[in-house]
N, C-alpha and C. Protein backbone atom coordinates (compact mmCIF):
# COMPACT_ATOMS: atom_id res chain seq x y z
N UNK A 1 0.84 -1.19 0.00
CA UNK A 1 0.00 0.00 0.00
C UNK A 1 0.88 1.25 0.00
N UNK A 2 0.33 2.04 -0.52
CA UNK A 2 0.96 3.55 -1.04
C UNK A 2 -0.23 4.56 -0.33
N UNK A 3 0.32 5.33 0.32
CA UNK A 3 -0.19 6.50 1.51
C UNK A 3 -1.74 5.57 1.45
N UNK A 4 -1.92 4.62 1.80
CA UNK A 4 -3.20 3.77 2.65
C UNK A 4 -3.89 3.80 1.39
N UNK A 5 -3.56 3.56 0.10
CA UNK A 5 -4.41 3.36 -1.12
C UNK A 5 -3.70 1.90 -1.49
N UNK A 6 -4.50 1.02 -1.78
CA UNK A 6 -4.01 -0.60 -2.31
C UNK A 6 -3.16 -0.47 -3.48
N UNK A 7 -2.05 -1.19 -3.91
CA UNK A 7 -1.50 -1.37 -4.87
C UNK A 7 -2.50 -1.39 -6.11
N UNK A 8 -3.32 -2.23 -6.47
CA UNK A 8 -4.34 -2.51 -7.52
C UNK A 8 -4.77 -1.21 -7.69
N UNK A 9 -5.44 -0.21 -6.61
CA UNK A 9 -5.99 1.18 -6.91
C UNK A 9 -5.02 1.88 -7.93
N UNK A 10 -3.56 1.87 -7.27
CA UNK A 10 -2.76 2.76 -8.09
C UNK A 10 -2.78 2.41 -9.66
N UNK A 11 -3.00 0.90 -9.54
CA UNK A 11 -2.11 0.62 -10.72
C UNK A 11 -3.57 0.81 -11.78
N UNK A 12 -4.58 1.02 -10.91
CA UNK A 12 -5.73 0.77 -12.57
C UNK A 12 -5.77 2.37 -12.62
N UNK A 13 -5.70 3.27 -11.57
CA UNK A 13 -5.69 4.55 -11.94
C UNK A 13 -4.24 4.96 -12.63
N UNK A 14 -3.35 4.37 -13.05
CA UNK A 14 -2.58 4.83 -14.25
C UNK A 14 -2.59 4.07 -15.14
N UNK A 15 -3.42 3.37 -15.31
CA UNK A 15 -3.97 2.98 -16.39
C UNK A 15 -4.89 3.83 -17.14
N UNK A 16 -5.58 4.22 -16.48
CA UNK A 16 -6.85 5.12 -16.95
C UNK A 16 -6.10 6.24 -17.23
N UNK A 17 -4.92 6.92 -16.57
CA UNK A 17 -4.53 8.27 -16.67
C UNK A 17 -4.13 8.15 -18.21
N UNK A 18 -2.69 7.01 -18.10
CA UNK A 18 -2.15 6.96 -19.41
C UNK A 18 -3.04 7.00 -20.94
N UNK A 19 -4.41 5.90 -20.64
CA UNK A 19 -5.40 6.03 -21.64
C UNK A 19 -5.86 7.64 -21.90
N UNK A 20 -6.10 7.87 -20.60
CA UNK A 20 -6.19 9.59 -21.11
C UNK A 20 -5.55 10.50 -21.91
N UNK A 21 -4.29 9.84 -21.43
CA UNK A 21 -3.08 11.15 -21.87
C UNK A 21 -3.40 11.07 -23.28
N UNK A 22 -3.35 9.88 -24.38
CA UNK A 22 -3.45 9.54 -24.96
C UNK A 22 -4.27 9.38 -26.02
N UNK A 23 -5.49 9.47 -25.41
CA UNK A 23 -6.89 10.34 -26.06
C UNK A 23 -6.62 11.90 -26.22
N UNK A 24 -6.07 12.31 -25.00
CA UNK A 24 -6.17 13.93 -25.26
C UNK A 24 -4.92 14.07 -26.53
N UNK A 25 -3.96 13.38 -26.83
CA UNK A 25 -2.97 13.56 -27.92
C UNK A 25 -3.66 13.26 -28.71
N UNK A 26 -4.37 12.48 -29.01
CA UNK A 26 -4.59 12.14 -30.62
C UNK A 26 -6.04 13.03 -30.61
N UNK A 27 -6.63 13.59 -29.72
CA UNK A 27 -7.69 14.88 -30.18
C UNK A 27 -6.73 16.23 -30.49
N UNK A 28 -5.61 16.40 -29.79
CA UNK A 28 -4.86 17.49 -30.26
C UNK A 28 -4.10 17.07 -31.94
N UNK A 29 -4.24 16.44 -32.43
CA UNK A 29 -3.11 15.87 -33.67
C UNK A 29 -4.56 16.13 -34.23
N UNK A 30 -6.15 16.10 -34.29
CA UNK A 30 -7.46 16.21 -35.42
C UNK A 30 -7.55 17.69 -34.81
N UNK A 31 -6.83 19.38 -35.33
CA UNK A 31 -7.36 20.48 -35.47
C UNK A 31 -8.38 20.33 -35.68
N UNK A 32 -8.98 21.46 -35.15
CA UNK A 32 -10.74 22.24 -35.08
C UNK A 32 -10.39 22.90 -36.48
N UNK A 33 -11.21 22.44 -37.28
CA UNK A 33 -11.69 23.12 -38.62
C UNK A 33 -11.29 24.70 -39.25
N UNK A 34 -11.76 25.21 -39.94
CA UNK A 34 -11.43 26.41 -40.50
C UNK A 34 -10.40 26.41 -41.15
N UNK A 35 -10.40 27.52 -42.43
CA UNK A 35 -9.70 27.70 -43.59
C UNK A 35 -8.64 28.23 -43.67
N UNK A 36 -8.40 28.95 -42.70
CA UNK A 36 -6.92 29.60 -42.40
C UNK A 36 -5.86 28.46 -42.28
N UNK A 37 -5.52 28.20 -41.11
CA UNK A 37 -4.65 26.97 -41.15
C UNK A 37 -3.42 27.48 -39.97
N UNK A 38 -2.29 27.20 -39.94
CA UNK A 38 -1.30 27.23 -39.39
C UNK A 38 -0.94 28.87 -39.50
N UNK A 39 0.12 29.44 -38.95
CA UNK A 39 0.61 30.42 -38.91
C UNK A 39 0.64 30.95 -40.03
N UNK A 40 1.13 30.04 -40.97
CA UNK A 40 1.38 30.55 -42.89
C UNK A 40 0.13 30.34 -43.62
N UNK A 41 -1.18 29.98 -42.47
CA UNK A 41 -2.08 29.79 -43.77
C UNK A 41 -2.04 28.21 -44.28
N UNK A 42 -1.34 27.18 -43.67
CA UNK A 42 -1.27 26.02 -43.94
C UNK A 42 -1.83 24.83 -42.99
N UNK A 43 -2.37 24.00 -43.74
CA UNK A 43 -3.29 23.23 -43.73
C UNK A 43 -3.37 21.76 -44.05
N UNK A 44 -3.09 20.59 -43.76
CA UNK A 44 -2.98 19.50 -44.79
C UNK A 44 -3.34 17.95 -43.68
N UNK A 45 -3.79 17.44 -45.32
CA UNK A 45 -4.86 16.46 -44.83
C UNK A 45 -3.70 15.28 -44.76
N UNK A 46 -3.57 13.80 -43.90
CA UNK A 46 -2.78 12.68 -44.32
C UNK A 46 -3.54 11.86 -45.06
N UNK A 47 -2.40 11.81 -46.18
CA UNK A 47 -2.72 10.43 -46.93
C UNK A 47 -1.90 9.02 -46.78
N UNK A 48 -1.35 8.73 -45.29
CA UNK A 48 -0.60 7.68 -44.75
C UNK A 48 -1.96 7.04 -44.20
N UNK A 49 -1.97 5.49 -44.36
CA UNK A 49 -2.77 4.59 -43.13
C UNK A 49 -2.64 5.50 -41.70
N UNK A 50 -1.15 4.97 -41.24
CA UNK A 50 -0.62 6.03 -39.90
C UNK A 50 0.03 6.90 -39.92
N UNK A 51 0.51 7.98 -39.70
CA UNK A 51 1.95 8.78 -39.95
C UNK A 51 2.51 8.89 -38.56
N UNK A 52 3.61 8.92 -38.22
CA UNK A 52 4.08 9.10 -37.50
C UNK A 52 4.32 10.85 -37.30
N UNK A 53 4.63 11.40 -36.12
CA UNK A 53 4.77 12.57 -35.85
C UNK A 53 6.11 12.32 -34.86
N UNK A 54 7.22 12.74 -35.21
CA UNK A 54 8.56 13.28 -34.98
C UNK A 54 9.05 14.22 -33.84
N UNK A 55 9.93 14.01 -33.23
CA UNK A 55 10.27 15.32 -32.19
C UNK A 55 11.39 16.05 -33.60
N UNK A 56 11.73 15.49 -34.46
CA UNK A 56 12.87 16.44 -35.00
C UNK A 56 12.38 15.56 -36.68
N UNK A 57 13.21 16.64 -37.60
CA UNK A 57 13.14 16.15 -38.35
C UNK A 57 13.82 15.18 -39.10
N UNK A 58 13.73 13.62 -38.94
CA UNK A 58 14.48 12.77 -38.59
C UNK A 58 13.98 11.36 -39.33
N UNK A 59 14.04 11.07 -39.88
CA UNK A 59 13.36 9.00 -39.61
C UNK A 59 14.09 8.73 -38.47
N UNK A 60 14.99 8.78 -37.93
CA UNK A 60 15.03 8.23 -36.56
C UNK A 60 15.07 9.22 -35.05
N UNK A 61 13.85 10.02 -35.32
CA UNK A 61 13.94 11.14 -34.24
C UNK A 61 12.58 10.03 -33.24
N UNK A 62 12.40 10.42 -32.25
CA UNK A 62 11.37 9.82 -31.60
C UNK A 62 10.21 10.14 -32.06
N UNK A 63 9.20 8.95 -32.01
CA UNK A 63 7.51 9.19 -32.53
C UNK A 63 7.29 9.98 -30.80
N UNK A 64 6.73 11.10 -31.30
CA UNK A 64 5.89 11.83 -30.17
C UNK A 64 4.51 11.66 -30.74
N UNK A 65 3.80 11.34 -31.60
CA UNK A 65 2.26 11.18 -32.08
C UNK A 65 2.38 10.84 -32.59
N UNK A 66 0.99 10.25 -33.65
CA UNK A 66 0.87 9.82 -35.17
C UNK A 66 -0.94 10.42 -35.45
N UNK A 67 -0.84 10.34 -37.03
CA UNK A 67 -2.15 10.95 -37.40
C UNK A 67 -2.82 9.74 -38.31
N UNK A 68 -3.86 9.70 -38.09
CA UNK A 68 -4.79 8.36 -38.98
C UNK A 68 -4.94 9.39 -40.05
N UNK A 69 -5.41 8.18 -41.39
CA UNK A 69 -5.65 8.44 -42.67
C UNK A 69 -6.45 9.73 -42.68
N UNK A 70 -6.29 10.84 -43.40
CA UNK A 70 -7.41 11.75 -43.30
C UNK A 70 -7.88 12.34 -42.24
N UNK A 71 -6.29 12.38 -41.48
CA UNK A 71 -7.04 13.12 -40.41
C UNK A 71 -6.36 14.66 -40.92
N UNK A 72 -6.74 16.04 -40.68
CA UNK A 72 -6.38 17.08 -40.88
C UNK A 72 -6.31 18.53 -39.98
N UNK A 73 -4.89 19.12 -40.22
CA UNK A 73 -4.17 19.47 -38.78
C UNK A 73 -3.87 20.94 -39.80
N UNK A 74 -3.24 21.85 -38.72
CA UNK A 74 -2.56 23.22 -39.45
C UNK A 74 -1.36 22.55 -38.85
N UNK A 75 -0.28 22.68 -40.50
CA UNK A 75 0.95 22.64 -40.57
C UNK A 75 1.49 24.22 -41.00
N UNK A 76 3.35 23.66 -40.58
CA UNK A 76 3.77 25.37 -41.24
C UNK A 76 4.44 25.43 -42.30
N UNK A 77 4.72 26.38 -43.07
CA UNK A 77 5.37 26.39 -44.65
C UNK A 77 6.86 25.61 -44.05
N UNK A 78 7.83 25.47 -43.28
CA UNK A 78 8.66 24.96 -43.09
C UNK A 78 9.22 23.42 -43.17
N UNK A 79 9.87 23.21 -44.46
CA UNK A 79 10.00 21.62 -44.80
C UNK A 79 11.35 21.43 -44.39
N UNK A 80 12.22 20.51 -43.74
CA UNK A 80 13.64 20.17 -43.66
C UNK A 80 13.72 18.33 -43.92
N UNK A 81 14.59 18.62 -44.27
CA UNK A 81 14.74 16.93 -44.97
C UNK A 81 13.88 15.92 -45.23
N UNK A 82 12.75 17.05 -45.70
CA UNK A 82 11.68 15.94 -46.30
C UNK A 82 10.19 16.10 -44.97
N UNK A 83 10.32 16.68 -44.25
CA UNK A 83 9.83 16.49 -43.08
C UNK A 83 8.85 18.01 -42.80
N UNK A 84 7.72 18.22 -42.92
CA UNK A 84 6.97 19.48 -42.26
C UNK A 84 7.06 19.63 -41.06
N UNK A 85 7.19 21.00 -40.92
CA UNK A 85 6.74 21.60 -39.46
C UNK A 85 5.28 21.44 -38.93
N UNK A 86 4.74 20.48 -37.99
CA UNK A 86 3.37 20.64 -37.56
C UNK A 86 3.38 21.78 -36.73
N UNK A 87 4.41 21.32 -35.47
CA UNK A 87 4.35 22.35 -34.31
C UNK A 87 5.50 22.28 -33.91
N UNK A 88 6.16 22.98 -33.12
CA UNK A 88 6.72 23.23 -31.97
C UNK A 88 7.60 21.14 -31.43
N UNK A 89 8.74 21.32 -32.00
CA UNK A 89 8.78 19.97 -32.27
C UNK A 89 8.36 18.90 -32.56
N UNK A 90 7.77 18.79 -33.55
CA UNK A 90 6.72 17.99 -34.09
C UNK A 90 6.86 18.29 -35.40
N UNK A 91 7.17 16.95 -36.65
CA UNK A 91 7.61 16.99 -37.88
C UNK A 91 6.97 15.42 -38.26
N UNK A 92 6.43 15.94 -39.18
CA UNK A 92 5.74 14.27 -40.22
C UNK A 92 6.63 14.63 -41.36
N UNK A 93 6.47 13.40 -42.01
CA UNK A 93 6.69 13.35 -43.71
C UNK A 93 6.11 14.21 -44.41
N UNK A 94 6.50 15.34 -44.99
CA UNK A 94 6.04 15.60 -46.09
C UNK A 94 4.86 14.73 -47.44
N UNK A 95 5.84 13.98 -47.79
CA UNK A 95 5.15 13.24 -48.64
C UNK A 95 3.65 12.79 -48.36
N UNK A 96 3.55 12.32 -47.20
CA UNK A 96 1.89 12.10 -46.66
C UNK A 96 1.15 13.17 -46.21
N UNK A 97 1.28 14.32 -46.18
CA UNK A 97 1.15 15.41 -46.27
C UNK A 97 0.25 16.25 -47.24
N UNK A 98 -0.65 16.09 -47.81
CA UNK A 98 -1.32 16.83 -48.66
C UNK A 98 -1.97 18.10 -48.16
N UNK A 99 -1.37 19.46 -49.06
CA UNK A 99 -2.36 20.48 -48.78
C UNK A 99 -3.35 20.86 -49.61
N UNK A 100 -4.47 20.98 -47.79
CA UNK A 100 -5.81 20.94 -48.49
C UNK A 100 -6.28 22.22 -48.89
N UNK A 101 -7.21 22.33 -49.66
CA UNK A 101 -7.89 22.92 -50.70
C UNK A 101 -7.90 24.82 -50.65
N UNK A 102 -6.87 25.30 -51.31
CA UNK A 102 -7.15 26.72 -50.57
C UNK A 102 -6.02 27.13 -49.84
N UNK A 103 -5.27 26.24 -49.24
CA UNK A 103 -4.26 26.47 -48.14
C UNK A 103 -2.88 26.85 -48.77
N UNK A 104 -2.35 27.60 -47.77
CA UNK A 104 -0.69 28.31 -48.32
C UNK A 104 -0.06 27.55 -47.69
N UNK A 105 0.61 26.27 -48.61
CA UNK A 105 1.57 25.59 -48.12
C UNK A 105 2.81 26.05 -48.82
């Protein structure tokens, strides 16, 4: 026991936390709508099954997220080795990357 709470308590309540954390990331990776987009006006839909989301721009930087097929986020005009700027350390592939309709990529 941990400060008079049962082992089992702790362990299903970080279970549930982690599931949380985890829901709340992948609702932050599906942007709220509208035509503007990112800082530059950019916008783009994935056309990967999964994509991975990057701390750097890297194939071997760490997955900090990933985005399902069609899901659609504001990215920034900033590409480095193949790799967009989503956010604030955070870089997908380009290539799966499509900008959508209207948007200043």
């Amino acid at each position: 026991m941990f400060l008079g709470i049962p082992k089992r308590a702790l362990i299903i309540v970080a279970i549930l936390a982690g599931v949380g954390l985890i829901y709340v990331m992948g609702n932050d990776q599906q942007a709220s709508g509208g035509s503007g987009g990112g800082p530059g006006g950019c916008r783009v839909t994935v056309t990967a099954d999964v994509l991975n989301v990057r701390a750097a721009p890297d194939a071997g930087a760490e997955i900090v997220g990933k985005f399902n097929q069609n899901a659609e986020t504001d990215a920034q005009i900033e590409v480095q080795n193949g790799f967009r700027k989503i956010a604030e350390n955070k870089w997908a592939s380009a290539e799966y990357l499509k900008p959508v309709s209207g948007a200043n990529c």
